[in-house]
C-alpha atoms as a PDB file:
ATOM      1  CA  UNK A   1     104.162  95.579 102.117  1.00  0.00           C
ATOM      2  CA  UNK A   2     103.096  93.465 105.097  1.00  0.00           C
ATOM      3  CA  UNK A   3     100.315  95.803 105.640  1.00  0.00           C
ATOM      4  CA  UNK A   4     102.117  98.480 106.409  1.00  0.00           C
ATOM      5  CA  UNK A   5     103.185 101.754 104.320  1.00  0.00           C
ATOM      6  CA  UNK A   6     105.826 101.447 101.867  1.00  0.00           C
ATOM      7  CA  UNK A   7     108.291 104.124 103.584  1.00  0.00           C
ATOM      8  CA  UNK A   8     108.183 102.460 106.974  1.00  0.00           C
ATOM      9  CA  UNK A   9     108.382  99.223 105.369  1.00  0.00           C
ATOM     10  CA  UNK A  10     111.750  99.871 103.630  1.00  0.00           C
ATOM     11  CA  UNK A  11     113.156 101.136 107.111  1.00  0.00           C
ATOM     12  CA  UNK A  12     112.531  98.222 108.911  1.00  0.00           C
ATOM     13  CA  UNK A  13     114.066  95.977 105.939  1.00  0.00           C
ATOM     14  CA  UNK A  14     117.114  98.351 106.036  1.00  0.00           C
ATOM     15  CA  UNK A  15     117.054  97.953 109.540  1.00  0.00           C
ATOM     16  CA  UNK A  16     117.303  94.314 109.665  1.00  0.00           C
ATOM     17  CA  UNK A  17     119.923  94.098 107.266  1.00  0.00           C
ATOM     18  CA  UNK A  18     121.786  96.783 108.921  1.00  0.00           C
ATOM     19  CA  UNK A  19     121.183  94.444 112.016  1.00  0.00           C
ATOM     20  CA  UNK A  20     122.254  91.358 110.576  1.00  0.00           C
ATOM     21  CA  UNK A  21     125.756  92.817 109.196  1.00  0.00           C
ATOM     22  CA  UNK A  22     126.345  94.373 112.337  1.00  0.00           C
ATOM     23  CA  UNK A  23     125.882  91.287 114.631  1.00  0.00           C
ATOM     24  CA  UNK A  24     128.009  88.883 111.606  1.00  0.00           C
ATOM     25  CA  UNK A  25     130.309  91.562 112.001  1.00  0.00           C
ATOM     26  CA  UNK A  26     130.461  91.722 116.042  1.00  0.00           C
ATOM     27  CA  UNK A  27     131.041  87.749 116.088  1.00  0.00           C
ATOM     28  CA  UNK A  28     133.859  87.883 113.538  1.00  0.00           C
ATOM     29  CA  UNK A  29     135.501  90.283 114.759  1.00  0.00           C
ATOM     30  CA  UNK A  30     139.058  91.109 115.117  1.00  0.00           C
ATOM     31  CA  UNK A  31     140.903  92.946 117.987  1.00  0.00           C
ATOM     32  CA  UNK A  32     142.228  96.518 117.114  1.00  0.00           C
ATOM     33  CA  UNK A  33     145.153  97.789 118.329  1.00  0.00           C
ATOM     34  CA  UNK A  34     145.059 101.153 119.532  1.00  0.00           C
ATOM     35  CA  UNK A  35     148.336 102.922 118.281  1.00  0.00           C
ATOM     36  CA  UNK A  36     148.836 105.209 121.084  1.00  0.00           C
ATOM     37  CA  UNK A  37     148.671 103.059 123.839  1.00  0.00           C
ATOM     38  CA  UNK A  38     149.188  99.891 121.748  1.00  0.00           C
ATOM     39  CA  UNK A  39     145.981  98.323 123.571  1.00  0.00           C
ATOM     40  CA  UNK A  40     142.942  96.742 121.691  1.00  0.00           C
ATOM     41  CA  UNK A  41     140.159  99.177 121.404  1.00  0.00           C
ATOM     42  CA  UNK A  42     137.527  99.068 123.904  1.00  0.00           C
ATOM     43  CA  UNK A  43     134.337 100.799 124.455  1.00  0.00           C
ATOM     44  CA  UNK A  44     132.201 100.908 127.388  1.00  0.00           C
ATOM     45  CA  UNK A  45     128.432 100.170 127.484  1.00  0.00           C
ATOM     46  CA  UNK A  46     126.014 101.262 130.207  1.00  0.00           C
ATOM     47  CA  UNK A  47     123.978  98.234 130.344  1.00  0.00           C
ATOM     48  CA  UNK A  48     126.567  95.899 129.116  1.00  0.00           C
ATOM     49  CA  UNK A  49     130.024  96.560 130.367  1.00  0.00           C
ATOM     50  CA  UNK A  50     133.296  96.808 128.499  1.00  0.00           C
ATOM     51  CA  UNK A  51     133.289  95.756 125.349  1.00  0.00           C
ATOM     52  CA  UNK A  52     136.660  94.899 123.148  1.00  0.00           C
ATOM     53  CA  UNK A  53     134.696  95.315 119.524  1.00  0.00           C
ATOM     54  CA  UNK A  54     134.809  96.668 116.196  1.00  0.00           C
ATOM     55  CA  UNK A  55     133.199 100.140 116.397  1.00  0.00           C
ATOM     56  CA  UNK A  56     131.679 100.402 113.222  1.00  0.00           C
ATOM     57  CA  UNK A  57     129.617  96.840 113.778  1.00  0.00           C
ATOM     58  CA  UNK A  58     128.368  98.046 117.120  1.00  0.00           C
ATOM     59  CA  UNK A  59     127.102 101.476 115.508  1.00  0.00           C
ATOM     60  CA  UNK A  60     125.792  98.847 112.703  1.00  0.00           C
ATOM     61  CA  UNK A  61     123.589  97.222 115.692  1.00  0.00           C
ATOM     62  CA  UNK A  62     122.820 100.107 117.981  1.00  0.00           C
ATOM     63  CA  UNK A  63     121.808 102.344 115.084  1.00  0.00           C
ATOM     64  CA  UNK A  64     119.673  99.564 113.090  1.00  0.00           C
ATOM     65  CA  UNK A  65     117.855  98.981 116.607  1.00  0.00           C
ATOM     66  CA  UNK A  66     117.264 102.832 117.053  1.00  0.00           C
ATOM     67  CA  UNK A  67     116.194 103.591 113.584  1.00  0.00           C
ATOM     68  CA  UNK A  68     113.675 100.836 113.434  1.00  0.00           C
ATOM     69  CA  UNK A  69     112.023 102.065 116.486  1.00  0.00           C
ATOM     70  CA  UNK A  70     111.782 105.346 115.480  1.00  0.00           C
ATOM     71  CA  UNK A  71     109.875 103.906 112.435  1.00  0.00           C
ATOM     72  CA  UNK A  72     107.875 101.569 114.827  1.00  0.00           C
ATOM     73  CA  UNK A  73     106.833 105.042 116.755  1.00  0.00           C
ATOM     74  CA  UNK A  74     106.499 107.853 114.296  1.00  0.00           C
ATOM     75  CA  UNK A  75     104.218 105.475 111.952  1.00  0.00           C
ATOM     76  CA  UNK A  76     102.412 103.495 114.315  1.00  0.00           C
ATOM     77  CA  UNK A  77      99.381 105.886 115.020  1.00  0.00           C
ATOM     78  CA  UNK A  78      95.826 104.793 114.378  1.00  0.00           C
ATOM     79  CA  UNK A  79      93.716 106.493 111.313  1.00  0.00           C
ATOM     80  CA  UNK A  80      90.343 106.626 110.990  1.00  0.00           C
ATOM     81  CA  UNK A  81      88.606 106.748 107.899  1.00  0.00           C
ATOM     82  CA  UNK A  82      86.769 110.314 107.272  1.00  0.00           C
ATOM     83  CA  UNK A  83      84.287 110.773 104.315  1.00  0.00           C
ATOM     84  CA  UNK A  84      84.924 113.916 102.299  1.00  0.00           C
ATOM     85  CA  UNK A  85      82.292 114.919  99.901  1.00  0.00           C
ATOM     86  CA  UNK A  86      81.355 118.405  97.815  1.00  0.00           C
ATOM     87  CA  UNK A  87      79.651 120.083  95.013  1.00  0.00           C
ATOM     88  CA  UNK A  88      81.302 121.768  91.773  1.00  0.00           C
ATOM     89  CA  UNK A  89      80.040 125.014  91.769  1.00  0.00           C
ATOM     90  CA  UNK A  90      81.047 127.986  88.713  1.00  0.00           C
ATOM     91  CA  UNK A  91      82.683 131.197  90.007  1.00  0.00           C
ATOM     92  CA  UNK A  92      80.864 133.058  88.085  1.00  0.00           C
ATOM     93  CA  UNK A  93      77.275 132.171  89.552  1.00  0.00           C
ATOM     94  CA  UNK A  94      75.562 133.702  86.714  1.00  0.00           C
ATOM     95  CA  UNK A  95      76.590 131.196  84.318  1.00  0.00           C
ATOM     96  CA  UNK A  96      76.031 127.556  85.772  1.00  0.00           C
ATOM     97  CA  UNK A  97      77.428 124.683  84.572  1.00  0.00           C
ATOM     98  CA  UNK A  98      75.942 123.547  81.155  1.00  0.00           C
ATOM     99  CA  UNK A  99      74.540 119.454  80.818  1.00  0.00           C
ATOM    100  CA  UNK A 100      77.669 118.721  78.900  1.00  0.00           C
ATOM    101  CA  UNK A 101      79.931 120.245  81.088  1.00  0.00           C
ATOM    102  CA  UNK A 102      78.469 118.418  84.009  1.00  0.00           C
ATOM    103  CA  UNK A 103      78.895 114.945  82.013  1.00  0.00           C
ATOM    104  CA  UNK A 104      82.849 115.420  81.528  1.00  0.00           C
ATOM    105  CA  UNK A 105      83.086 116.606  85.389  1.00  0.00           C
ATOM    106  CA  UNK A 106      83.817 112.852  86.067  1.00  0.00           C
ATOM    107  CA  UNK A 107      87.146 113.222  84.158  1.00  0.00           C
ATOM    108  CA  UNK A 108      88.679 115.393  86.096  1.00  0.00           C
ATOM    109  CA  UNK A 109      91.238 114.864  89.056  1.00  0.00           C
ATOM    110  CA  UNK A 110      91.317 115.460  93.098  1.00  0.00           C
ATOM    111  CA  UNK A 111      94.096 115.918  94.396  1.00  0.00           C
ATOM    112  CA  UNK A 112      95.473 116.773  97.793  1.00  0.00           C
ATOM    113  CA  UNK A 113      98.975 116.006  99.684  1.00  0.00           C
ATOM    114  CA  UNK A 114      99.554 113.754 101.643  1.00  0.00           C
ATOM    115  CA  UNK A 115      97.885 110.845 100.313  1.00  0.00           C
ATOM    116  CA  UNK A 116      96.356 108.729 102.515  1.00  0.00           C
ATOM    117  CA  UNK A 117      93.191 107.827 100.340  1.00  0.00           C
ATOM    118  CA  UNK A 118      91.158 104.733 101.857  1.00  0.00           C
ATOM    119  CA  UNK A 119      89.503 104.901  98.280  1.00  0.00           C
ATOM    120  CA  UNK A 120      89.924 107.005  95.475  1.00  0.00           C
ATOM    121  CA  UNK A 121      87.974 110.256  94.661  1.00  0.00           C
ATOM    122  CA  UNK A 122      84.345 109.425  92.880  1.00  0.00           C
ATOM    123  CA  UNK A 123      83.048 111.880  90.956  1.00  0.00           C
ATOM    124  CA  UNK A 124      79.275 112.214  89.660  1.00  0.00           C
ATOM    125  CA  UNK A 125      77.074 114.886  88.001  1.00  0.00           C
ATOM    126  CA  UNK A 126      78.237 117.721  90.024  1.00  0.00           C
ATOM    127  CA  UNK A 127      79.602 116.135  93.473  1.00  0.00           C
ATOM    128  CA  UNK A 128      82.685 114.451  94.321  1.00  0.00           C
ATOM    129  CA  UNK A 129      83.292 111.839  97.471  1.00  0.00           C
ATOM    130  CA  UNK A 130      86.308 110.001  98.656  1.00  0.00           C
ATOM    131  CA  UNK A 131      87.683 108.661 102.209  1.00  0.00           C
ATOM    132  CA  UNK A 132      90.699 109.785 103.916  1.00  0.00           C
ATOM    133  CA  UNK A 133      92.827 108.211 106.894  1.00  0.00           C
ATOM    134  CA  UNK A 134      93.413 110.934 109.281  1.00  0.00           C
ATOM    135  CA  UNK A 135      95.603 110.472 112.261  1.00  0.00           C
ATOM    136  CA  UNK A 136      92.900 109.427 115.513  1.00  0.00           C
ATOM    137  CA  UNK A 137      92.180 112.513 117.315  1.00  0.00           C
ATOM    138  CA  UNK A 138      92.943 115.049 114.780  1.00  0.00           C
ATOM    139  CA  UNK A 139      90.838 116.732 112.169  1.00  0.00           C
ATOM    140  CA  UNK A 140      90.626 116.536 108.587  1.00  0.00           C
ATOM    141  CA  UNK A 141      91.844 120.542 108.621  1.00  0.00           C
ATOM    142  CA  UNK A 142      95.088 120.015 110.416  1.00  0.00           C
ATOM    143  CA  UNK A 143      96.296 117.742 108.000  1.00  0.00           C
ATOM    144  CA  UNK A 144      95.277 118.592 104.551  1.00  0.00           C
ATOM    145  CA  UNK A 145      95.691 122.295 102.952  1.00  0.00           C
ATOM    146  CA  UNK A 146      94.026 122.094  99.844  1.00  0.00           C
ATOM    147  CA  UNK A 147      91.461 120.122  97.552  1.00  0.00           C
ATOM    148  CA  UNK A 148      92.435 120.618  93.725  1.00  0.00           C
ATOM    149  CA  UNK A 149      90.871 119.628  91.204  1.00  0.00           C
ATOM    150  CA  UNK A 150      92.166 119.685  87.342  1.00  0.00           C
ATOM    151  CA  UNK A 151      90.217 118.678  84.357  1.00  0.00           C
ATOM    152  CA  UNK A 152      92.566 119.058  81.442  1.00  0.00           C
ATOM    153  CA  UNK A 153      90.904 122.123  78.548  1.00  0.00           C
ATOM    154  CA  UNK A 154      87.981 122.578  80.868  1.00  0.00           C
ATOM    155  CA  UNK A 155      88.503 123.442  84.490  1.00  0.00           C
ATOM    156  CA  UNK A 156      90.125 124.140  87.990  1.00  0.00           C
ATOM    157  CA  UNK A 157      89.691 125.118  90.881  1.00  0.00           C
ATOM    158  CA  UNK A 158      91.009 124.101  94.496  1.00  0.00           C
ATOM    159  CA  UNK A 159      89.791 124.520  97.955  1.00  0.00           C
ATOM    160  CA  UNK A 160      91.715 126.521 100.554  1.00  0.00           C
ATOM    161  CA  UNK A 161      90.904 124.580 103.570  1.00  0.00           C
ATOM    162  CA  UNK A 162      91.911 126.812 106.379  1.00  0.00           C
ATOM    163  CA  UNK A 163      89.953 129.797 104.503  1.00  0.00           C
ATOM    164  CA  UNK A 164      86.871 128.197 103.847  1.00  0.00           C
ATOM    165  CA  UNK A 165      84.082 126.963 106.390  1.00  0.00           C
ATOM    166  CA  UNK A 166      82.473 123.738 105.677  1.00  0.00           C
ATOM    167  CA  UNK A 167      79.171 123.458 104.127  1.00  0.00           C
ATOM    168  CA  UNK A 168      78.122 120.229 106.488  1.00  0.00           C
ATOM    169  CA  UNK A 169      80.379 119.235 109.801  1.00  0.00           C
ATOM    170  CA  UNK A 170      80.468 115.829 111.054  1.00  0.00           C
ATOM    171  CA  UNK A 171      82.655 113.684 112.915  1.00  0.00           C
ATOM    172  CA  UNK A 172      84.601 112.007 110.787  1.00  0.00           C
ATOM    173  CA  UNK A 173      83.036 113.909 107.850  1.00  0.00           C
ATOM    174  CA  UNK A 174      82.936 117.289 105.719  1.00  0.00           C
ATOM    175  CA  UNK A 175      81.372 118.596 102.986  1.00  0.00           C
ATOM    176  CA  UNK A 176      82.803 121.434 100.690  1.00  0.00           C
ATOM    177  CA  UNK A 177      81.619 123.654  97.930  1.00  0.00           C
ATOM    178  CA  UNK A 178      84.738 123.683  95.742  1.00  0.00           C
ATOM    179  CA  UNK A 179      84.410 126.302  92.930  1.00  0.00           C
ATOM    180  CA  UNK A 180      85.790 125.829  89.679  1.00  0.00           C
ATOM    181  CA  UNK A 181      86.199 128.114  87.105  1.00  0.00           C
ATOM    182  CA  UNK A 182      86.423 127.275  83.292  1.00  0.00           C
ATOM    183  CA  UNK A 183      90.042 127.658  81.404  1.00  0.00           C
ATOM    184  CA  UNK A 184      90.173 130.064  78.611  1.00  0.00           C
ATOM    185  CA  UNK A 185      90.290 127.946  75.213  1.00  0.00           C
END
C-alpha cells in the first residue's frame, strides 16, 4: 500500500480518519456546561492556551497525530537485503539423500517468522536461497530464530539459529547446513 507495509499503512489511514472526525468535530462544536460550576468546559493547552472544546474531538486530534507518528518512527528504519543460502543434509549421515529424494526437495517449504522476504525461498537439487530485509545495522541472527523447512510425507527439519555456527559468514550473507530428517511413512 503506497509502498509501505500493510500494518503501518492501516495506521496512518486510521489516523487520518481519526484526524478528520476530530477536527469536523472541533469546528462544530458545542459549548458544555459544566454542572458543578455551571461554566462551559475548558481545557488548557501548553502550546495553545485555553481552549473551550469538546474533549472527546480534541483526544480524536491529539491521539490521531500521536499514533501516526509512532507508526512514522517504529516502521521507518532502513533494511538491507541479506542473501541466505544452505544445503539439505540427512541426519543420519550414513544414508544420504537418494536421486529421487533430491528431485522432490524443491517441494518443500521455508519458513521463518517474521517475514520480511525480498524474494521467496528457491530451492534446487540439494540447496536452498532466498533474500531477507534485515533492519540496517543488525544481523540476520538477532532477528530470525529458526529456518524450517516442511515437505509434506517426506521431510523436516529446522535450523536453530542461535545454536548453530554458520557454514560461510558474509556481510549481508550466511550460509547454513540445515539437516533434515525423513518422516516415518
Amino acid at each position: 500500500m503506497f509502498g509501505l507495509p500493510l500494518s503501518q499503512g492501516m495506521v496512518y489511514i486510521f489516523s487520518l480518519i481519526a484526524l478528520v472526525l476530530g477536527f469536523i468535530a472541533l469546528v462544530t462544536q458545542k459549548a458544555y456546561i459544566d454542572s458543578a460550576s455551571g461554566q462551559v468546559t475548558e481545557i488548557e493547552v501548553p502550546a495553545l492556551g485555553k481552549l473551550k472544546t469538546n474533549i472527546p474531538a480534541l483526544v480524536f486530534v491529539v491521539g490521531s497525530i500521536g499514533l501516526a507518528t509512532l507508526a512514522y518512527f517504529r516502521d521507518s528504519r532502513h533494511f538491507e537485503p541479506w542473501t541466505i543460502e544452505g544445503t539439505f543434509q540427512p541426519i543420519d549421515e550414513t544414508s544420504p539423500l537418494t536421486g529421487n529424494e533430491l528431485d522432490n526437495l524443491h517441494k518443500g517449504i521455508i519458513g521463518f517468522q517474521p517475514s520480511r522476504l525480498v524474494e521467496p525461498p528457491s530451492i534446487r537439487d540439494a540447496t536452498f536461497r532466498f533474500q531477507y530485509e534485515i533492519p540496517e545495522g543488525e544481523e540476520f541472527e538477532d532477528e530470525i530464530d529458526t529456518i524450517q523447512y516442511l515437505n509434506g510425507p517426506d521431510f523436516r527439519g529446522t535450523i536453530l539459529i542461535k545454536e548453530v555456527a554458520p557454514v560461510a559468514k558474509g556481510r549481508l550473507y550466511r550460509k547454513y547446513n540445515l539437516y533434515i530428517e525423513r518422516r516415518l511413512r
